[in-house]
N, C-alpha and C. Protein backbone atom coordinates (compact mmCIF):
# COMPACT_ATOMS: atom_id res chain seq x y z
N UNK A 1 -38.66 37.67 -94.66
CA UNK A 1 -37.52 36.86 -94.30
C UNK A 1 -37.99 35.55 -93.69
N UNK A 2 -36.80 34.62 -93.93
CA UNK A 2 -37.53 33.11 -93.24
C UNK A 2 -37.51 33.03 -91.52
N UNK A 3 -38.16 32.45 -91.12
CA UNK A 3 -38.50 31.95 -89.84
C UNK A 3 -37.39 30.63 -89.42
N UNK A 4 -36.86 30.03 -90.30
CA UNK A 4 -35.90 29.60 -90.13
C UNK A 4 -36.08 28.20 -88.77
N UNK A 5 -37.67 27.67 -89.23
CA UNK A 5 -38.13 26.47 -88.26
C UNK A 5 -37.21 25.16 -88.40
N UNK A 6 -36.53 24.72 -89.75
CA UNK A 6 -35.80 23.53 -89.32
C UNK A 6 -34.30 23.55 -88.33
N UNK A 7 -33.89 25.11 -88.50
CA UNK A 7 -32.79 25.13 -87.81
C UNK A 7 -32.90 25.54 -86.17
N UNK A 8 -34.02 26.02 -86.06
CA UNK A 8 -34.89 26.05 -84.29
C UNK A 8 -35.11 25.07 -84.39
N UNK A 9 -35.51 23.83 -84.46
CA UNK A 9 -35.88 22.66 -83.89
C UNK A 9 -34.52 21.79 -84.06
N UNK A 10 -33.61 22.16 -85.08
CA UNK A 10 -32.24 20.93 -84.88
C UNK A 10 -31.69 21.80 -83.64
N UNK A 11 -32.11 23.34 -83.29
CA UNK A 11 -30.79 23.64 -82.09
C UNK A 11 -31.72 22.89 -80.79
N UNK A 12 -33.14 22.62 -80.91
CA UNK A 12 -33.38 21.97 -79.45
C UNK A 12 -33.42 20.58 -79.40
N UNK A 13 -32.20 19.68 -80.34
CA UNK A 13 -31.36 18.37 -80.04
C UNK A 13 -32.95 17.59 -79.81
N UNK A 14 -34.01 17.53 -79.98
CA UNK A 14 -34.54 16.24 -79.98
C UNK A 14 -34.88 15.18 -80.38
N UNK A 15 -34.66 13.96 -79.43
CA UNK A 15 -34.06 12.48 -80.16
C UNK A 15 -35.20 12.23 -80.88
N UNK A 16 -35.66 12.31 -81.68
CA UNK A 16 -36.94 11.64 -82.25
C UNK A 16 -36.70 11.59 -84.16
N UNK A 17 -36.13 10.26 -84.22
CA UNK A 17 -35.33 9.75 -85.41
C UNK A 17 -36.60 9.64 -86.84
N UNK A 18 -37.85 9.46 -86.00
CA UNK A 18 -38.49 9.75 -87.35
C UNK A 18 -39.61 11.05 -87.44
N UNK A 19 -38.99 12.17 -87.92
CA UNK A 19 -39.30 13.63 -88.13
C UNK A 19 -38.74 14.29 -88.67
N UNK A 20 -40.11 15.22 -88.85
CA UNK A 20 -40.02 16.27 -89.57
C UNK A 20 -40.04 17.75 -89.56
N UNK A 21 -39.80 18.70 -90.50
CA UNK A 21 -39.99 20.01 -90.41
C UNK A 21 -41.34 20.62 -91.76
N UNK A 22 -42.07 20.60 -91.39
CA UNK A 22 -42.63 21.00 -92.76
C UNK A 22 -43.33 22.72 -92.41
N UNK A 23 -42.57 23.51 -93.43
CA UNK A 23 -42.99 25.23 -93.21
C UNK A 23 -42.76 25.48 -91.74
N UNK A 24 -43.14 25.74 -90.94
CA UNK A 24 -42.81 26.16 -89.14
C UNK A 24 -43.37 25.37 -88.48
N UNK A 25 -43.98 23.71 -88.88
CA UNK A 25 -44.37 22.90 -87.80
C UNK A 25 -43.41 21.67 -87.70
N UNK A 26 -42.92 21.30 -86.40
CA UNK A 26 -42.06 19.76 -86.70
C UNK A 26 -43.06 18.58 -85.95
N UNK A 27 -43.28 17.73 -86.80
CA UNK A 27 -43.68 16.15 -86.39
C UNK A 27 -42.81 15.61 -86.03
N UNK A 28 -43.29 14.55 -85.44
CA UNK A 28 -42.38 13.64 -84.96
C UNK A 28 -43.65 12.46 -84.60
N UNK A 29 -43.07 10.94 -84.63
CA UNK A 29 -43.69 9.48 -84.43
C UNK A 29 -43.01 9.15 -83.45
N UNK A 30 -42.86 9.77 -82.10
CA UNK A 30 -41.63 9.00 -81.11
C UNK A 30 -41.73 7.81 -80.67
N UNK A 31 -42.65 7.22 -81.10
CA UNK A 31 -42.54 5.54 -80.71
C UNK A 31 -43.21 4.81 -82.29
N UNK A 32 -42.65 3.90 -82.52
CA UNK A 32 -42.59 3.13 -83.89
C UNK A 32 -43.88 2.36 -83.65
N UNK A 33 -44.54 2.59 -84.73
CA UNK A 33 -45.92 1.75 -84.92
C UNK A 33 -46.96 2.23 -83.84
N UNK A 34 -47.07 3.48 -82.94
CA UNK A 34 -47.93 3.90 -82.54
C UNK A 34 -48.45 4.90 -83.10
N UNK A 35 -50.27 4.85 -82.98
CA UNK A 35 -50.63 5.80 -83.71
C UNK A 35 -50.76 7.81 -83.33
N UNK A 36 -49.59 7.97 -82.00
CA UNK A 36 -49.39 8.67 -81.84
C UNK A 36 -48.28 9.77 -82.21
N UNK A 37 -48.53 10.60 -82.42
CA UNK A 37 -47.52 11.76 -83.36
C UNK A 37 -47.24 12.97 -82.23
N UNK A 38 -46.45 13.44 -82.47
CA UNK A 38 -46.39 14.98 -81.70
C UNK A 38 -45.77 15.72 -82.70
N UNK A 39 -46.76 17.15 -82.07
CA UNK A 39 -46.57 18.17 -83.51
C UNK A 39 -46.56 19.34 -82.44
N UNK A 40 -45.13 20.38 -82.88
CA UNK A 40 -44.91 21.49 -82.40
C UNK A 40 -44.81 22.50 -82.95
N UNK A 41 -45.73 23.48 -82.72
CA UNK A 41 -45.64 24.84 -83.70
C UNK A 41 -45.34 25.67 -82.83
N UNK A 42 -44.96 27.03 -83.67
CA UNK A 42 -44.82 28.02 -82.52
C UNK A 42 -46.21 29.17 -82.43
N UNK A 43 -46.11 29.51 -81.41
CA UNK A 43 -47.21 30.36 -81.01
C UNK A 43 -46.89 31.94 -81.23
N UNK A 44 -48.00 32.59 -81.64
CA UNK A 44 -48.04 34.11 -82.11
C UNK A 44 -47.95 34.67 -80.89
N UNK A 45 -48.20 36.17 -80.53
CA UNK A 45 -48.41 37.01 -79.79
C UNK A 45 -49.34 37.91 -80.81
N UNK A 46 -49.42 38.83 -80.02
CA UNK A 46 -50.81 40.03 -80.62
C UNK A 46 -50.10 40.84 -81.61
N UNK A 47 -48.90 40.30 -81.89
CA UNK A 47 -48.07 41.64 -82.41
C UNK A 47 -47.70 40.65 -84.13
N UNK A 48 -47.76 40.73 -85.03
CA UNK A 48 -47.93 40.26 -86.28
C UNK A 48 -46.21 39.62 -86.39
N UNK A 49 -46.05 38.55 -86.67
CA UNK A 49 -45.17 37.86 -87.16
C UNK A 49 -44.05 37.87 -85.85
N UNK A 50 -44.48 37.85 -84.70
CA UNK A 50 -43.53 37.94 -83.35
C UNK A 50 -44.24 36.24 -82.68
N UNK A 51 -43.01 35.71 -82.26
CA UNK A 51 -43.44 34.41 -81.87
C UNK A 51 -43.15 34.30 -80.01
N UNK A 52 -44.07 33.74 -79.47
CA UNK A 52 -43.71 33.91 -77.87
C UNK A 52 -43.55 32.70 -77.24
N UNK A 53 -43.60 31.07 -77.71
CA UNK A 53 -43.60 30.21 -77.20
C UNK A 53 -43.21 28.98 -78.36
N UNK A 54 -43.75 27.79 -77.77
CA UNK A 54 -43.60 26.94 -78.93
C UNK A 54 -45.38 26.04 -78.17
N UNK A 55 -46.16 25.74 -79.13
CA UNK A 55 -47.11 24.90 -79.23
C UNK A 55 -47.24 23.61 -78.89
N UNK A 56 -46.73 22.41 -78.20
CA UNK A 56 -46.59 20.82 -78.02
C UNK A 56 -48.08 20.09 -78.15
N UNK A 57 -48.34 19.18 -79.43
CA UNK A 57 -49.62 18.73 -79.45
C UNK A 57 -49.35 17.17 -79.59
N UNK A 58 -50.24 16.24 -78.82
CA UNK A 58 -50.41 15.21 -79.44
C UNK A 58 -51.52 14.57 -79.98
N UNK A 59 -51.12 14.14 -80.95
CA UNK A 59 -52.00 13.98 -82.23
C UNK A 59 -52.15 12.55 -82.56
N UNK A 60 -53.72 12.17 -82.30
CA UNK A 60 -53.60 10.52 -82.86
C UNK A 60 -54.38 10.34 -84.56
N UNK A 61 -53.62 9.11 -85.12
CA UNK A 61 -53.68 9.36 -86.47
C UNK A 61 -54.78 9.41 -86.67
N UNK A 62 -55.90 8.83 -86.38
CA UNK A 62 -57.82 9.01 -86.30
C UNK A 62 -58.62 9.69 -85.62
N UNK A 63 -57.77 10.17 -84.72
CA UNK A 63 -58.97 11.05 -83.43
C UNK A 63 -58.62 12.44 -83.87
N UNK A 64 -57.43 12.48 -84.19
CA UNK A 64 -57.06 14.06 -84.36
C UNK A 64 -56.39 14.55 -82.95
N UNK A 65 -56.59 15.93 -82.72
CA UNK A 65 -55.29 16.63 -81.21
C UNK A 65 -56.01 15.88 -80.16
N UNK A 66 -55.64 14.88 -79.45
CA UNK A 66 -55.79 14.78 -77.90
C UNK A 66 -55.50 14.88 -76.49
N UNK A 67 -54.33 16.25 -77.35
CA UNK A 67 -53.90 17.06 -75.53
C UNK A 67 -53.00 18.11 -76.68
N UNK A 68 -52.44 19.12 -75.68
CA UNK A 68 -51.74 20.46 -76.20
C UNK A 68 -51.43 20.90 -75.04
N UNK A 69 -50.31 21.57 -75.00
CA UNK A 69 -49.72 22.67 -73.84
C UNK A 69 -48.92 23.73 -74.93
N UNK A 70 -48.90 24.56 -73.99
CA UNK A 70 -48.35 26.16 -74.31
C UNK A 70 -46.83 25.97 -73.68
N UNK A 71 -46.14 26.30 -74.27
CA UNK A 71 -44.95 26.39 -73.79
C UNK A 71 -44.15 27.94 -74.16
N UNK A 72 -44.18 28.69 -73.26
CA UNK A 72 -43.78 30.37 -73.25
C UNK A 72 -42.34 30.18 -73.47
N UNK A 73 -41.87 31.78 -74.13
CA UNK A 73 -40.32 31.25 -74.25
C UNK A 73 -39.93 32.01 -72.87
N UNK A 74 -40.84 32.88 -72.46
CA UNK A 74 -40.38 33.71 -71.39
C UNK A 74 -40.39 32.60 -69.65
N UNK A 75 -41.61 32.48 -69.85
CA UNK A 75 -41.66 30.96 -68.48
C UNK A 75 -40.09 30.03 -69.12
N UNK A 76 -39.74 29.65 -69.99
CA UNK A 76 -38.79 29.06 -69.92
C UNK A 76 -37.23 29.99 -69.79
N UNK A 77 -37.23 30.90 -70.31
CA UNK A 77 -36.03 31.31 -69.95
C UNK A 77 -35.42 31.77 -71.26
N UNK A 78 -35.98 31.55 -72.22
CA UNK A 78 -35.17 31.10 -73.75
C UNK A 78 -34.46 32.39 -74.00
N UNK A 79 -34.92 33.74 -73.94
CA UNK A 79 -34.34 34.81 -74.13
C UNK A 79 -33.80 35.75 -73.05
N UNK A 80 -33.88 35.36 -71.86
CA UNK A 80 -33.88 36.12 -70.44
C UNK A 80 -31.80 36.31 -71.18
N UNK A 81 -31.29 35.76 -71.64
CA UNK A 81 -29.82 36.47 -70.96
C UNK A 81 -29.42 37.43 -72.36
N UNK A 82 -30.37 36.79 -73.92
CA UNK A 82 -30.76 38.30 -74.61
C UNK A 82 -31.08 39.78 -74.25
N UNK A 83 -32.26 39.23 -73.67
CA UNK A 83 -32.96 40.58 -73.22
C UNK A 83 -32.54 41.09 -72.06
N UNK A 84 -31.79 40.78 -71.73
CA UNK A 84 -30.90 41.33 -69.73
C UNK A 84 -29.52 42.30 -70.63
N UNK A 85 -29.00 41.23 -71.79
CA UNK A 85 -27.87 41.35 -72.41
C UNK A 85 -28.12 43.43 -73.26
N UNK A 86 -29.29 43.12 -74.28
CA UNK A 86 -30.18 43.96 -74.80
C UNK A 86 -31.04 45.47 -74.08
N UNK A 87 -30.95 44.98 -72.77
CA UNK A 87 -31.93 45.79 -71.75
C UNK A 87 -32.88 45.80 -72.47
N UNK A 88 -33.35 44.87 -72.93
CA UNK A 88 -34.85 44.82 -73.36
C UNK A 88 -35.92 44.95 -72.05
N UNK A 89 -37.23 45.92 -71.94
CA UNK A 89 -37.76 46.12 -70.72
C UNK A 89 -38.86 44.79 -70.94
N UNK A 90 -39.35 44.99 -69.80
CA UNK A 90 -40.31 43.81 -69.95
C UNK A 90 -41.55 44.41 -70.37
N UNK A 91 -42.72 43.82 -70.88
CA UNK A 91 -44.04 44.06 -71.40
C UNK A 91 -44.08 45.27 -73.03
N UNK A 92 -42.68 44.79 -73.78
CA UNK A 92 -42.29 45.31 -74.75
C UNK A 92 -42.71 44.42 -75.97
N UNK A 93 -42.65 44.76 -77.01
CA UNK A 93 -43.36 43.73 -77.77
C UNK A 93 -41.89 42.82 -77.88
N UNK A 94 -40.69 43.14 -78.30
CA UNK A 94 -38.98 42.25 -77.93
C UNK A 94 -39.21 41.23 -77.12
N UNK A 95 -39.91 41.58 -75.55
CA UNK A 95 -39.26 41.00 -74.40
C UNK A 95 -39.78 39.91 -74.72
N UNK A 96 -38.75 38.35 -74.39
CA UNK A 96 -38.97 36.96 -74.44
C UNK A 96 -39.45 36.52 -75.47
N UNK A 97 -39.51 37.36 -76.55
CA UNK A 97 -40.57 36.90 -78.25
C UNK A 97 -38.70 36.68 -79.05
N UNK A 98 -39.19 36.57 -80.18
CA UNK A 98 -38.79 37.00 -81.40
C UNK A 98 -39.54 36.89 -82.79
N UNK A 99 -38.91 37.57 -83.70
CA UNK A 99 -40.00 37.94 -84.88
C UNK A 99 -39.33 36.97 -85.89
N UNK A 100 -39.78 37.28 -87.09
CA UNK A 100 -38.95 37.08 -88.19
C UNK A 100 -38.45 37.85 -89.19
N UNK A 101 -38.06 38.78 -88.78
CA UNK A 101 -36.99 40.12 -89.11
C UNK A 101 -35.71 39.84 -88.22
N UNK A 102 -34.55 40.04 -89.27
CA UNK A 102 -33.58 39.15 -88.40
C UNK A 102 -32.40 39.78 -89.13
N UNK A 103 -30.84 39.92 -88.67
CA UNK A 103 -30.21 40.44 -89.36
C UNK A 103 -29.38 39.57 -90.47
N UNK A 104 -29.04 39.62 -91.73
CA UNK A 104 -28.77 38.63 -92.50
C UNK A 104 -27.84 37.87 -91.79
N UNK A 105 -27.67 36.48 -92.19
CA UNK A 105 -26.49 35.33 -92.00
C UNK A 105 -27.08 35.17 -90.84
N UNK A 106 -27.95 35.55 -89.91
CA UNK A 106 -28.10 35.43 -88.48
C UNK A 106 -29.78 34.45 -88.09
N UNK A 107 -29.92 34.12 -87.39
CA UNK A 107 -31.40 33.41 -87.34
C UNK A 107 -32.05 34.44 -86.29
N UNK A 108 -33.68 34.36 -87.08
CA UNK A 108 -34.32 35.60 -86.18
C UNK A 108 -34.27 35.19 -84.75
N UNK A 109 -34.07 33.99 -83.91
CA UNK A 109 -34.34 33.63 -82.83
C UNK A 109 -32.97 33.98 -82.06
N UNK A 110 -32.11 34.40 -82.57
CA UNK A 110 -30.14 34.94 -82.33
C UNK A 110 -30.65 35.01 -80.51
N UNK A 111 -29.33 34.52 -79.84
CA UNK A 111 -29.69 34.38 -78.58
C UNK A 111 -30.28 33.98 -77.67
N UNK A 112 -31.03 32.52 -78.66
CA UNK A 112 -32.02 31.81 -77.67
C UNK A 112 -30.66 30.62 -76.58
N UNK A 113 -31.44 30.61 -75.29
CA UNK A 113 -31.00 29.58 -75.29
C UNK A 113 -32.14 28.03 -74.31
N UNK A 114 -32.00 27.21 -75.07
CA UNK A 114 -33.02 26.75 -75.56
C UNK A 114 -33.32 25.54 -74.52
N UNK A 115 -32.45 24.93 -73.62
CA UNK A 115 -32.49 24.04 -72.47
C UNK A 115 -33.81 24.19 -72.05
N UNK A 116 -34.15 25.26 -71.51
CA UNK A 116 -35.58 25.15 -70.36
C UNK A 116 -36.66 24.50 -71.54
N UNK A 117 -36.95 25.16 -72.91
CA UNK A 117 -37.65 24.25 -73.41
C UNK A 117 -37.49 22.70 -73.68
N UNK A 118 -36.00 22.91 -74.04
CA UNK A 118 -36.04 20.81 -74.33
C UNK A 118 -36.61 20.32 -73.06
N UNK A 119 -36.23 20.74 -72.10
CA UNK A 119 -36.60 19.90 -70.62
C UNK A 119 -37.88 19.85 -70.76
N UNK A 120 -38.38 21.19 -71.06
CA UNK A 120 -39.84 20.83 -70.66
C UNK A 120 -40.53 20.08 -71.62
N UNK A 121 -39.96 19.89 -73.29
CA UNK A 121 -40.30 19.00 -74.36
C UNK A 121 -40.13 17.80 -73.82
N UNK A 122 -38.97 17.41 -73.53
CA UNK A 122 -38.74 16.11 -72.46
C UNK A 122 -39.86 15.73 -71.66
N UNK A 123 -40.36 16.46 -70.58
CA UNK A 123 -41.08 15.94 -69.95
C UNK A 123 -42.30 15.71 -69.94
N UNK A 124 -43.00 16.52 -71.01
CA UNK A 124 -44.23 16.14 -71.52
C UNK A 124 -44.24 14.94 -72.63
N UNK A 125 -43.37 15.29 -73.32
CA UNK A 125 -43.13 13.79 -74.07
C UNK A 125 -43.07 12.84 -73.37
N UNK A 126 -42.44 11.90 -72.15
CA UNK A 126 -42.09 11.26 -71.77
C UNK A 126 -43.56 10.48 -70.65
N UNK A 127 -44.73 11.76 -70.65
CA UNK A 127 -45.99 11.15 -70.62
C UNK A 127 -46.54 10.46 -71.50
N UNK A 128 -46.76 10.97 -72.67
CA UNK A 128 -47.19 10.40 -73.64
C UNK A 128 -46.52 9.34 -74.55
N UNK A 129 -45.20 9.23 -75.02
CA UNK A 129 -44.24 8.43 -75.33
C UNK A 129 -43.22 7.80 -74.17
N UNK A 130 -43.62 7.31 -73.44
CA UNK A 130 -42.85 6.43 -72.12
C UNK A 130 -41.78 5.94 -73.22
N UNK A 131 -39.99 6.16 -72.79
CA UNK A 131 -39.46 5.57 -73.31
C UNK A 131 -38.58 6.25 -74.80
N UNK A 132 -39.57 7.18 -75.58
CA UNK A 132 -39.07 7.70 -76.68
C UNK A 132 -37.91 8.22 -76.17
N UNK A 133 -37.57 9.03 -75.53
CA UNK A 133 -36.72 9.82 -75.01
C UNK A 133 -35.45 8.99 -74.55
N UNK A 134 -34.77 8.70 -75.38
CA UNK A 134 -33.55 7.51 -75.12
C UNK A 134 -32.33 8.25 -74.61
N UNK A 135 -31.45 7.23 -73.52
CA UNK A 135 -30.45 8.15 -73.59
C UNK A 135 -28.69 8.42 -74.54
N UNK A 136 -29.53 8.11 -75.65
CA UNK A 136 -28.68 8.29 -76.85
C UNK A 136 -29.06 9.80 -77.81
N UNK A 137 -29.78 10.77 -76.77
CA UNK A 137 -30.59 11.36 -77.49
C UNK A 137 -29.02 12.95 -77.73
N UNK A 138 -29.10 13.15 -78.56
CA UNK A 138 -28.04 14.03 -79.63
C UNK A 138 -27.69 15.19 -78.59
N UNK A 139 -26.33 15.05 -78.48
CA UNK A 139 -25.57 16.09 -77.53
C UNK A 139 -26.13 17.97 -77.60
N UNK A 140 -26.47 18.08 -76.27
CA UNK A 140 -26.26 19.70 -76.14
C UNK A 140 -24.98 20.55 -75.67
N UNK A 141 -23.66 20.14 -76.30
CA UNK A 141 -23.28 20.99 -75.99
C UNK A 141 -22.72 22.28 -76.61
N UNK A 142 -23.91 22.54 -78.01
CA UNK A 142 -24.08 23.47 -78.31
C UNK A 142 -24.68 24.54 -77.63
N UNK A 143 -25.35 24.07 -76.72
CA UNK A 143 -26.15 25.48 -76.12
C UNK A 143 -25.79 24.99 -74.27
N UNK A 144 -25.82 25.74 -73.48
CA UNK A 144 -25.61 26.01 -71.90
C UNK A 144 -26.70 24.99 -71.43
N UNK A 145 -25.72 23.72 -71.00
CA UNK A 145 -26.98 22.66 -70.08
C UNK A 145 -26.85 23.06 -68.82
N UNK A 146 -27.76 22.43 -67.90
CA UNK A 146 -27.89 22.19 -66.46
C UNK A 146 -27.24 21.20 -66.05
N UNK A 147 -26.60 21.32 -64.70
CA UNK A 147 -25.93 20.11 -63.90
C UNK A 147 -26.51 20.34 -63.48
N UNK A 148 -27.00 18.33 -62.70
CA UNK A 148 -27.54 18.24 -61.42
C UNK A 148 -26.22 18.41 -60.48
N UNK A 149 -26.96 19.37 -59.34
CA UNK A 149 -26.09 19.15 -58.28
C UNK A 149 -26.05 17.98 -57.32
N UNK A 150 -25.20 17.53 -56.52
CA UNK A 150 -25.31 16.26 -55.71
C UNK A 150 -26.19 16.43 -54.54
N UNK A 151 -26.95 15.76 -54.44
CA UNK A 151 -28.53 15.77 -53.29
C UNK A 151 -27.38 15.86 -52.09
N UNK A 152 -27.59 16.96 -50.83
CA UNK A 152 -27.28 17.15 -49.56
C UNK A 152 -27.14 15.73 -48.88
N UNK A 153 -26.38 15.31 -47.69
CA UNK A 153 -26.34 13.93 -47.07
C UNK A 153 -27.66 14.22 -46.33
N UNK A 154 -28.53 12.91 -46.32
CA UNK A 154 -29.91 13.09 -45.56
C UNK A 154 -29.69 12.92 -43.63
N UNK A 155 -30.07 13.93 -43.44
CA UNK A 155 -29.36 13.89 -41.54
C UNK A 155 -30.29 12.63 -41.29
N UNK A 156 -29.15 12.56 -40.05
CA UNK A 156 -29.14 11.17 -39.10
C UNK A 156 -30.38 11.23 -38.27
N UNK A 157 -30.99 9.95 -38.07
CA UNK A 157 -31.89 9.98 -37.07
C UNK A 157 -31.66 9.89 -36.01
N UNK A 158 -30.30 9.46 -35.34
CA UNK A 158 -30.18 9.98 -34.06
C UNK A 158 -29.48 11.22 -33.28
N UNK A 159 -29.31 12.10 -32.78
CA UNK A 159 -29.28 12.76 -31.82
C UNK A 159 -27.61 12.73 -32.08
N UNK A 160 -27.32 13.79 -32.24
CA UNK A 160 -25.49 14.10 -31.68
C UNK A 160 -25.40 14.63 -30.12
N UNK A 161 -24.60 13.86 -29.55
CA UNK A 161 -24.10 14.36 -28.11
C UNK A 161 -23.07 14.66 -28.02
C-alpha cells in the first residue's frame, strides 16, 4: 500500500512555493536563487515499513548535506491523542510510529496531528532560510493550532503599601 508522502507533507501547510514530492522525499528551494535546498524524508524504526519521525536536511547544490536533524513524531506529539484515543501502550511497535498498512480510503498516518512538527519545521528552517517562512504561509485550520496566550503584566518595581 502507498505511503501516501505528497498528502503528509500538503497536511503540514508549508509555505515553500517552489517544491516538491518525489516517492517519500519533499524538496523544497525556500529562498530563490540560493544554492540551498531542504529535503525531508521520513525516518524508519527497527520494525520494517513503520515510520517514527520525519528527517530535515539541508542540502547545498555542490557540497551536498550540510546539517540534518531528527525530528520524532513522538517528541512532537503527532500521534499522542491517537494513541491515548487507541490505548496504544508505549514501547509498542504502534506507539507514536505509523506504517504503511492503512485502512482503504484512509491515509496510513490517520490521526496525526501535525502542528508540533510544522513548528519545529518552522524553526529550523528559519535558521537556515531567514525569511522563507512568510507570513502568507497556507492556513492550518485543518489540523488543531496553538494560541499564544497573552504574556502575564510584568510586576512593578515599586513596593505596594
Amino acid at each position: 500500500m502507498s505511503l501516501q508522502a505528497p498528502e503528509f507533507f500538503a497536511e503540514l501547510c508549508l509555505p515553500f512555493h517552489d517544491s516538491t514530492v518525489v516517492g517519500t522525499t519533499y524538496y523544497a528551494s525556500p529562498v530563490s536563487g540560493s544554492p540551498l535546498r531542504l529535503r525531508i524524508d521520513f525516518t524508519g524504526t527497527k520494525h520494517v515499513d513503520t515510520y517514527g519521525g520525519l528527517c530535515l536536511a539541508v542540502v547545498h547544490a555542490e557540497k551536498g548535506e550540510i546539517d540534518s536533524v531528527a525530528l520524532s513524531f513522538l517528541d512532537h506529539g503527532t500521534f499522542h491523542r491517537r494513541d491515548e484515543a487507541t490505548n496504544t501502550r508505549p514501547h509498542t511497535k504502534q506507539y507514536g510510529t505509523f506504517d504503511k498498512y492503512h485502512r482503504p480510503g484512509r491515509p496510513p498516518w490517520e490521526g496525526a496531528v501535525t502542528t508540533g512538527l510544522r513548528d519545529a519545521i518552522q524553526r529550523y528552517s528559519a535558521v537556515w532560510f531567514p525569511g522563507a517562512w512568510t507570513a502568507t504561509a497556507p492556513s492550518r485550520a485543518a489540523s488543531p493550532t496553538a494560541h499564544k496566550a497573552p504574556l502575564p503584566a510584568a510586576p512593578s518595581s515599586g513596593r505596594a503599601r
